[in-house]
C-alpha atoms as a PDB file:
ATOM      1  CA  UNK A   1     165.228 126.885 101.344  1.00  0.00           C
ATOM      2  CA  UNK A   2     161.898 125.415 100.073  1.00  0.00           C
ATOM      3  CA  UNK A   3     158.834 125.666 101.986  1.00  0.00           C
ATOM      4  CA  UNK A   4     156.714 123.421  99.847  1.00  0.00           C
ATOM      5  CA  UNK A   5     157.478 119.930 101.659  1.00  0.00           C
ATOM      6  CA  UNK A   6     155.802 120.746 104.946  1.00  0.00           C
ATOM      7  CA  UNK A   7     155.179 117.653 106.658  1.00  0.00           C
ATOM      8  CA  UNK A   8     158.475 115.644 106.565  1.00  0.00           C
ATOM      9  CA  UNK A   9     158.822 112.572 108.636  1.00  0.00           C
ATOM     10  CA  UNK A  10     160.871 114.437 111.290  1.00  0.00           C
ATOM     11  CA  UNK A  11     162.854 111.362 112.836  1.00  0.00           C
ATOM     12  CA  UNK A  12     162.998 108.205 110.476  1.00  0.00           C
ATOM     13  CA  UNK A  13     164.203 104.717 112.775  1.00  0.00           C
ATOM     14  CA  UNK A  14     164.459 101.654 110.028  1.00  0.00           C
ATOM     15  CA  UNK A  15     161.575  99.002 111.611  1.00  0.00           C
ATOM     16  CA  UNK A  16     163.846  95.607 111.815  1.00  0.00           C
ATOM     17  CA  UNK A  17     162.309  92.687 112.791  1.00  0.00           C
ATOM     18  CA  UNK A  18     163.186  89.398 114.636  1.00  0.00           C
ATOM     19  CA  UNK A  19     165.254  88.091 111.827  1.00  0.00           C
ATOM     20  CA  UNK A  20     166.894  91.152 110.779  1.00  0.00           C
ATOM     21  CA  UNK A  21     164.516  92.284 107.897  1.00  0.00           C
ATOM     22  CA  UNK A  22     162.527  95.454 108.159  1.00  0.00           C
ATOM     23  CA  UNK A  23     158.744  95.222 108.502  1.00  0.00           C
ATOM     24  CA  UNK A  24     157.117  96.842 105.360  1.00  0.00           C
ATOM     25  CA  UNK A  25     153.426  96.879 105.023  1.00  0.00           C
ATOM     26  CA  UNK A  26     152.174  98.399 101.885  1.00  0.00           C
ATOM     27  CA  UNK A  27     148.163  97.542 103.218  1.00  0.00           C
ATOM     28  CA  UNK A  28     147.273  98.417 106.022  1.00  0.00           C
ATOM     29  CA  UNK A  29     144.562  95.783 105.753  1.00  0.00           C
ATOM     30  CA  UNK A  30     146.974  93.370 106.139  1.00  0.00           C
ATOM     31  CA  UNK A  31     148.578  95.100 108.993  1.00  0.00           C
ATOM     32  CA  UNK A  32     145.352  95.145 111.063  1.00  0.00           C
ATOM     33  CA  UNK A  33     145.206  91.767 110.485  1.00  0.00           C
ATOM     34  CA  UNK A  34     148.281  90.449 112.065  1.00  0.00           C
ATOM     35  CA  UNK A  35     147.691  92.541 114.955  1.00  0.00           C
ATOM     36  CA  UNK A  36     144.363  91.255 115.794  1.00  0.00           C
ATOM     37  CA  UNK A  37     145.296  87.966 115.635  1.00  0.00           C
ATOM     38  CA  UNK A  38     148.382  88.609 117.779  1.00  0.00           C
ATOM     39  CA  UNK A  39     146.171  90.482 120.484  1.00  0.00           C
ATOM     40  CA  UNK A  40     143.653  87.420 120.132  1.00  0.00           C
ATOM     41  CA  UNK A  41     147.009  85.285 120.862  1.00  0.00           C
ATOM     42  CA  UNK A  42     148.358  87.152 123.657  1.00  0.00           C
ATOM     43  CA  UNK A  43     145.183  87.218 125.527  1.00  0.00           C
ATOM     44  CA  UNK A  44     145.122  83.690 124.871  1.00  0.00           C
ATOM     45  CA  UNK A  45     148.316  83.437 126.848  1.00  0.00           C
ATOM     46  CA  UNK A  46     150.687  83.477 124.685  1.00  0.00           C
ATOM     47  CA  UNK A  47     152.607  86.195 126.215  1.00  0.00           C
ATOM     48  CA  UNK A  48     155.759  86.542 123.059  1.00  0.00           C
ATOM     49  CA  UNK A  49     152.856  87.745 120.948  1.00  0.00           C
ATOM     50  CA  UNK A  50     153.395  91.000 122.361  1.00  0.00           C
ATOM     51  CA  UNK A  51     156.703  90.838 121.342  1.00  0.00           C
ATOM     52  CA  UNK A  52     156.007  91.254 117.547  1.00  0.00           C
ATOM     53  CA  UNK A  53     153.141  93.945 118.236  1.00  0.00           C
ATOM     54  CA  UNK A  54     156.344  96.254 119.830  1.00  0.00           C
ATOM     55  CA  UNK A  55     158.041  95.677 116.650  1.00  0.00           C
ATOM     56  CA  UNK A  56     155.250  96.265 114.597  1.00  0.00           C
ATOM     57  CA  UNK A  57     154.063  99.644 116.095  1.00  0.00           C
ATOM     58  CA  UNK A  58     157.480 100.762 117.676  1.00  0.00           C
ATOM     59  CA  UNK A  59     158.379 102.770 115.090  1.00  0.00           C
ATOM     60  CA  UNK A  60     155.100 104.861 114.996  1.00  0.00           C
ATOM     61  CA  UNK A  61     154.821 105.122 118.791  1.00  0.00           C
ATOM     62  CA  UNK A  62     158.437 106.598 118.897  1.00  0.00           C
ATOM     63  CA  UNK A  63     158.002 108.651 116.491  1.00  0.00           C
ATOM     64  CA  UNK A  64     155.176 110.296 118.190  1.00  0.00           C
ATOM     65  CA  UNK A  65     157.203 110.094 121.462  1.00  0.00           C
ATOM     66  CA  UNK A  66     160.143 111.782 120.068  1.00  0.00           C
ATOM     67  CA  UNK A  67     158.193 114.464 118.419  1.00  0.00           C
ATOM     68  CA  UNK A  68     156.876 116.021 121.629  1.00  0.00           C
ATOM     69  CA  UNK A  69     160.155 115.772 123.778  1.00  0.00           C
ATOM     70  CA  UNK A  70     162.189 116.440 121.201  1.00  0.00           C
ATOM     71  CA  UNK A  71     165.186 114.037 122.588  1.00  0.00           C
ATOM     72  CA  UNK A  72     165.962 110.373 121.566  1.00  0.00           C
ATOM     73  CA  UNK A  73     167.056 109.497 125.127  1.00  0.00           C
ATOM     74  CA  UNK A  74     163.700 110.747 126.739  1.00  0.00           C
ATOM     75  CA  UNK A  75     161.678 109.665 123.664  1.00  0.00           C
ATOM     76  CA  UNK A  76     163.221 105.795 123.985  1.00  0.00           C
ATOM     77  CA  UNK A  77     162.315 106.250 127.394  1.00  0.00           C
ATOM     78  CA  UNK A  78     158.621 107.034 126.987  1.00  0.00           C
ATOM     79  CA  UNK A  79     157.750 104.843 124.260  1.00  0.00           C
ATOM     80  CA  UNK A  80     159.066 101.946 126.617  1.00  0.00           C
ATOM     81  CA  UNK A  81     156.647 103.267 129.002  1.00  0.00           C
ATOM     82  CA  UNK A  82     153.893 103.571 126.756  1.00  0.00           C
ATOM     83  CA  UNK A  83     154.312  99.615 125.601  1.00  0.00           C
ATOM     84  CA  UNK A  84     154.502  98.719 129.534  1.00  0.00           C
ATOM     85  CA  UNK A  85     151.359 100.326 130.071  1.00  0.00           C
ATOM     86  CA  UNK A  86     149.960  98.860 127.185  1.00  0.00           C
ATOM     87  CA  UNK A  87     151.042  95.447 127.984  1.00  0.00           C
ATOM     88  CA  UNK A  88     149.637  95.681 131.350  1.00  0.00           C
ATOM     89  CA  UNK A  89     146.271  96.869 130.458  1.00  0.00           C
ATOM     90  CA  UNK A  90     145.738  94.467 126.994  1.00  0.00           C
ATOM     91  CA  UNK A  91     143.965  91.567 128.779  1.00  0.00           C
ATOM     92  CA  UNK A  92     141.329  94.169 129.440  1.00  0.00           C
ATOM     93  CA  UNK A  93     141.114  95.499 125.603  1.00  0.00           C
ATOM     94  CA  UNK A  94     137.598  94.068 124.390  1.00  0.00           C
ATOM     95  CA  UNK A  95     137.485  94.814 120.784  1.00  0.00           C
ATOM     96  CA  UNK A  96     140.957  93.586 119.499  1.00  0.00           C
ATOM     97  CA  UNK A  97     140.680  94.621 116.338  1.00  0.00           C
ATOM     98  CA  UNK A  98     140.906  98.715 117.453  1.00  0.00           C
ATOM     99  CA  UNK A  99     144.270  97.586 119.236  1.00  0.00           C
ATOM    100  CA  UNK A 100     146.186 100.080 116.814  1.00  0.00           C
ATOM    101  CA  UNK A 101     143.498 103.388 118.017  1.00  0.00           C
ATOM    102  CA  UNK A 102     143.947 102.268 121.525  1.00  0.00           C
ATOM    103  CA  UNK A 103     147.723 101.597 121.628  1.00  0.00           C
ATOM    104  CA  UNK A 104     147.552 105.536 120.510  1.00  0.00           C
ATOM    105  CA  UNK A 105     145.352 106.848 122.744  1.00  0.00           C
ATOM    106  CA  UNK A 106     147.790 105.433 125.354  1.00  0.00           C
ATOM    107  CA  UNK A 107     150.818 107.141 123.558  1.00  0.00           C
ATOM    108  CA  UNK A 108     148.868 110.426 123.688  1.00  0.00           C
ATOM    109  CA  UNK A 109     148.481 110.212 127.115  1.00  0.00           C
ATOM    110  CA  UNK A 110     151.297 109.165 127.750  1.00  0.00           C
ATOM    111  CA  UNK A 111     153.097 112.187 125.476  1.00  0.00           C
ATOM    112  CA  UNK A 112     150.822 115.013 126.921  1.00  0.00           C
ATOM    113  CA  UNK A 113     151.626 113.616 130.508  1.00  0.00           C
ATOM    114  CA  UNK A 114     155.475 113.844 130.085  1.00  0.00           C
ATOM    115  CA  UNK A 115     155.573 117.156 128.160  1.00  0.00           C
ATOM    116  CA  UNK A 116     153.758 119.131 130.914  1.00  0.00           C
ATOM    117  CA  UNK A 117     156.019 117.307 133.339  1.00  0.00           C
ATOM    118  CA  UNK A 118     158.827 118.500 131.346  1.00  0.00           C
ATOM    119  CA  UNK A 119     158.041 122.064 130.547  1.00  0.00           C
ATOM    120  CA  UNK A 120     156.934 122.603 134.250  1.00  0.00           C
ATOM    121  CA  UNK A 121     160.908 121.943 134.458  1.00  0.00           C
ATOM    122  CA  UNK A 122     162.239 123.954 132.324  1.00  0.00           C
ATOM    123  CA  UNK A 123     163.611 121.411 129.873  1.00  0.00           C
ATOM    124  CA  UNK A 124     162.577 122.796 126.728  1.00  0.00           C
ATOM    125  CA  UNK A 125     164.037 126.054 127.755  1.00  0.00           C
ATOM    126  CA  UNK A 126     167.526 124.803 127.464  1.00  0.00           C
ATOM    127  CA  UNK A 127     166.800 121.864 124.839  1.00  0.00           C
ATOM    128  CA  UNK A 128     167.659 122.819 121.787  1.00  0.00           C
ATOM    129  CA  UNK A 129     165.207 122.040 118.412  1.00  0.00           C
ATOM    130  CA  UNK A 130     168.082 121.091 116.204  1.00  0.00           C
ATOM    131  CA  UNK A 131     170.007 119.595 118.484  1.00  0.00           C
ATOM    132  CA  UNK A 132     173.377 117.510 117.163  1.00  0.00           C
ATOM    133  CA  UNK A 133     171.565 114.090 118.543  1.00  0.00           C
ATOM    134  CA  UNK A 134     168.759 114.133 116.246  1.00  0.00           C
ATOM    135  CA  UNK A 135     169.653 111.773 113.417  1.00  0.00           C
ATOM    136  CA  UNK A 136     168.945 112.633 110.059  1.00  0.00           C
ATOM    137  CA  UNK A 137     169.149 110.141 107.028  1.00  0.00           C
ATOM    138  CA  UNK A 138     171.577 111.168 105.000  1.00  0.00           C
ATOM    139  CA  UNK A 139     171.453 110.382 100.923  1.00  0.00           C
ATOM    140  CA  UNK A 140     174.904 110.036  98.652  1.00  0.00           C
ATOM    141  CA  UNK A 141     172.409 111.302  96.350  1.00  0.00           C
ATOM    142  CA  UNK A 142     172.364 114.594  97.826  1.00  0.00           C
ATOM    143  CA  UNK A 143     175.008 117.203  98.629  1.00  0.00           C
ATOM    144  CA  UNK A 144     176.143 118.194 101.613  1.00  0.00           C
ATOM    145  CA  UNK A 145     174.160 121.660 101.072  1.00  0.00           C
ATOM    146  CA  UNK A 146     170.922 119.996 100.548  1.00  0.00           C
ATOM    147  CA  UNK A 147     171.183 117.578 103.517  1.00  0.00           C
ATOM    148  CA  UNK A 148     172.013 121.292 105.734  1.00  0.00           C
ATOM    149  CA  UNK A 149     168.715 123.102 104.129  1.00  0.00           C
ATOM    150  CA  UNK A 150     167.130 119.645 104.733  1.00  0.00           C
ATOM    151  CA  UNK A 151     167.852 119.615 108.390  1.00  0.00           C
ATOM    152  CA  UNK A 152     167.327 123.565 108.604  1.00  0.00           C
ATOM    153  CA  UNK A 153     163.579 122.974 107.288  1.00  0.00           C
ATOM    154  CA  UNK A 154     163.016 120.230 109.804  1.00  0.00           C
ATOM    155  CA  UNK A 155     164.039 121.918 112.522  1.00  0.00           C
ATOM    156  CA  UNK A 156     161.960 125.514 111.463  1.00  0.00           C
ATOM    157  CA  UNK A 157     159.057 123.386 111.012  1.00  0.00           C
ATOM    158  CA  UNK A 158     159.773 121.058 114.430  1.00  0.00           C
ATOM    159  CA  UNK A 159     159.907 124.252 116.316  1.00  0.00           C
ATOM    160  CA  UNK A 160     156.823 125.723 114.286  1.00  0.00           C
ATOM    161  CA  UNK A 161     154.776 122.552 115.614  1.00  0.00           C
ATOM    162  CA  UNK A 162     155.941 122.681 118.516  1.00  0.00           C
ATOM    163  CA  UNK A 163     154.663 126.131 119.344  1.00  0.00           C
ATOM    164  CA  UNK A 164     151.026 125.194 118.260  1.00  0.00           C
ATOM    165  CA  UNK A 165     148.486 124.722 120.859  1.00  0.00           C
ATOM    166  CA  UNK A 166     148.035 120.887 122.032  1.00  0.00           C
ATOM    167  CA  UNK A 167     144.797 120.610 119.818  1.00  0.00           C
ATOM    168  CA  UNK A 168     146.601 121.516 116.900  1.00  0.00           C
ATOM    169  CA  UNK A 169     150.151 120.049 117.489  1.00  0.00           C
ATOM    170  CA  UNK A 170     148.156 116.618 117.619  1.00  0.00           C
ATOM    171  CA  UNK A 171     146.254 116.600 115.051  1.00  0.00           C
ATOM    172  CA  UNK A 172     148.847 117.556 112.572  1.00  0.00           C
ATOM    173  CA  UNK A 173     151.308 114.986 114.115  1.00  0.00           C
ATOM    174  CA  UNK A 174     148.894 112.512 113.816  1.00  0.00           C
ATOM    175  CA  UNK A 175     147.338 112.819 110.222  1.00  0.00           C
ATOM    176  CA  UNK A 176     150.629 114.757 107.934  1.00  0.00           C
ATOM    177  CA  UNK A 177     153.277 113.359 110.523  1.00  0.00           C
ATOM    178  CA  UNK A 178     152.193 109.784 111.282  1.00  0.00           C
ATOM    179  CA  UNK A 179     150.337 109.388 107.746  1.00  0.00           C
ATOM    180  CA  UNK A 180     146.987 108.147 109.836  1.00  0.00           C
ATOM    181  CA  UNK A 181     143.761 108.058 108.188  1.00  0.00           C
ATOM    182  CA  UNK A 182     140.796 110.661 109.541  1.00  0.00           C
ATOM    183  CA  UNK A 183     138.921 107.280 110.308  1.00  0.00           C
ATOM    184  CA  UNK A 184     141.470 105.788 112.567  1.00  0.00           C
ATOM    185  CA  UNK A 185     142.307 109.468 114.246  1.00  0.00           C
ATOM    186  CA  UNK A 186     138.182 109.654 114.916  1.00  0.00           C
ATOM    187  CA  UNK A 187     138.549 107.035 117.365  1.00  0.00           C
ATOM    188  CA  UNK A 188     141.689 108.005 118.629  1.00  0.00           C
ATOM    189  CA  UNK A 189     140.663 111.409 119.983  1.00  0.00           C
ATOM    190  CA  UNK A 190     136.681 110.586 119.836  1.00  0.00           C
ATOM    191  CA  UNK A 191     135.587 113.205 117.934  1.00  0.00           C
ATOM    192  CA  UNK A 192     133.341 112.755 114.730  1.00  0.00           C
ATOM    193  CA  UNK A 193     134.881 112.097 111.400  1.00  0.00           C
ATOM    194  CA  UNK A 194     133.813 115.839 110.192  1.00  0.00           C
ATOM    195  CA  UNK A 195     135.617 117.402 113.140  1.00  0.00           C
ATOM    196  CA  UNK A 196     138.514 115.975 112.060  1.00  0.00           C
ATOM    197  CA  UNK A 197     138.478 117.074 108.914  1.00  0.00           C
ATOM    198  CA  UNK A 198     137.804 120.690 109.955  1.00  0.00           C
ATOM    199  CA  UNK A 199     140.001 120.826 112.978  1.00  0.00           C
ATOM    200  CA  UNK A 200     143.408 119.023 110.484  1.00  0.00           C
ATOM    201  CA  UNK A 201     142.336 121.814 107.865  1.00  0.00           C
ATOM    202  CA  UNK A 202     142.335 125.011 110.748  1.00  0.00           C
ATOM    203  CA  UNK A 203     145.390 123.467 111.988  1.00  0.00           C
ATOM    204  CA  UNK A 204     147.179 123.298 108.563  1.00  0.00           C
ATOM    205  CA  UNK A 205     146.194 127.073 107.707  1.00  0.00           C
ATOM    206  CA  UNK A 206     147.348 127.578 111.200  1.00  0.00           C
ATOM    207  CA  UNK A 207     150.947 125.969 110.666  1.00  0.00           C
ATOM    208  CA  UNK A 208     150.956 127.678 106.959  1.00  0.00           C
ATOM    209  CA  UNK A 209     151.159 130.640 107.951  1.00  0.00           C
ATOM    210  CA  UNK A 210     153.537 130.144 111.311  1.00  0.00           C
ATOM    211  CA  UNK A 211     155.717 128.867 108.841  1.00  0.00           C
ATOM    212  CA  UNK A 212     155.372 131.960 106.127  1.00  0.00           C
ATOM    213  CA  UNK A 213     155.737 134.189 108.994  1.00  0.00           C
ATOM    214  CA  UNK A 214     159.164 132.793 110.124  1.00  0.00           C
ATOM    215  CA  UNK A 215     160.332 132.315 106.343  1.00  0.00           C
ATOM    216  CA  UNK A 216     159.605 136.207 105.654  1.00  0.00           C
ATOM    217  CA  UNK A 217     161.874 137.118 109.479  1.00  0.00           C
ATOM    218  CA  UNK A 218     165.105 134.826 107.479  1.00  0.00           C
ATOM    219  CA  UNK A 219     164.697 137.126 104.503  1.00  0.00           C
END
């Protein structure tokens, strides 16, 4: 089993959109766009705007959701939290162009909130890492062998994250996970651009050698 693809997408949900195409955007110029102008529209009143912002960022958001409770059932229900909260508090969003850094910082919250909630139960003591309900997309290009080490790496590097400390866990999930710049993760967990950079790099070394450390116990 190869180590060298680290940071897989670890749950992949197809983005479809009103009319039953998915929403691709190559530029995230473009993106930004959109969403400003549908922010500037919902706080205009027109309330379906929001609408096409959940289908633009619901994707991302569950994503991030799923990868800290590790279940789609309780990930489907926090990401439908996090978009309640965030349609609540939007009217009071000044600059609508940082929509995308806010929306996160809400998710983050959000995510941190619910996984102390949870462990204080006792849920990830019995919840499984690779558990059966975690979808996988599955190729006809690849055999059934590669699709197993496939899901074996995902899980040994799902449970490798998740055993990080918060600091770490984040920023990894957020730059190698969520493919966000080190610009837009600056303003979500306002810290300076250079922290970023230093604090992605400790955290990669960190997860490096997690991950050597498990692959030399399976030899």
């Amino acid at each position: 089993m190869e180590l060298s693809t680290l940071f897989l997408p670890l749950i992949n949900i197809n983005m479809v959109s009103a009319d039953g195409n998915k929403t691709i955007y190559q530029d995230k110029k473009e993106l930004k766009k959109e969403t400003t102008e549908l922010v500037d529209k919902f706080c205009g009143g027109e309330s379906q705007a929001f609408n096409r912002l959940v289908l633009l960022y619901q994707n991302k958001i569950f994503n991030l959701a799923f990868n800290y409770v590790k279940n789609q059932e309780e990930a489907k229900d926090l990401t439908q939290d996090i978009f309640i909260t965030a349609h609540r508090a939007l009217p009071n969003l000044r600059e609508h162009d940082k929509f995308s850094s806010w929306l996160y910082q809400i998710a983050l919250n959000h995510c941190r909130n619910r996984y102390k909630k949870l462990k204080r139960q006792g849920y990830f003591t019995s919840q499984s890492l690779d558990s059966s309900d975690i979808p996988l997309q599955l190729s006809a290009s690849r055999s059934p062998e590669k699709d197993y080490e496939r899901r074996q790496l995902i899980a040994m590097v799902r449970t490798t994250i998740a055993q990080m400390n918060e600091s770490e866990k984040e920023i990894i999930l957020l730059r190698d996970i969520q493919g966000l710049s080190y610009e837009e993760i600056s303003k979500i967990l306002s810290v300076p651009l250079g922290t970023v950079k230093s604090k992605l790099n400790r955290a990669r070394l960190a997860l490096k050698k997690r991950l050597q450390s498990v692959k030399n116990k399976l030899l």
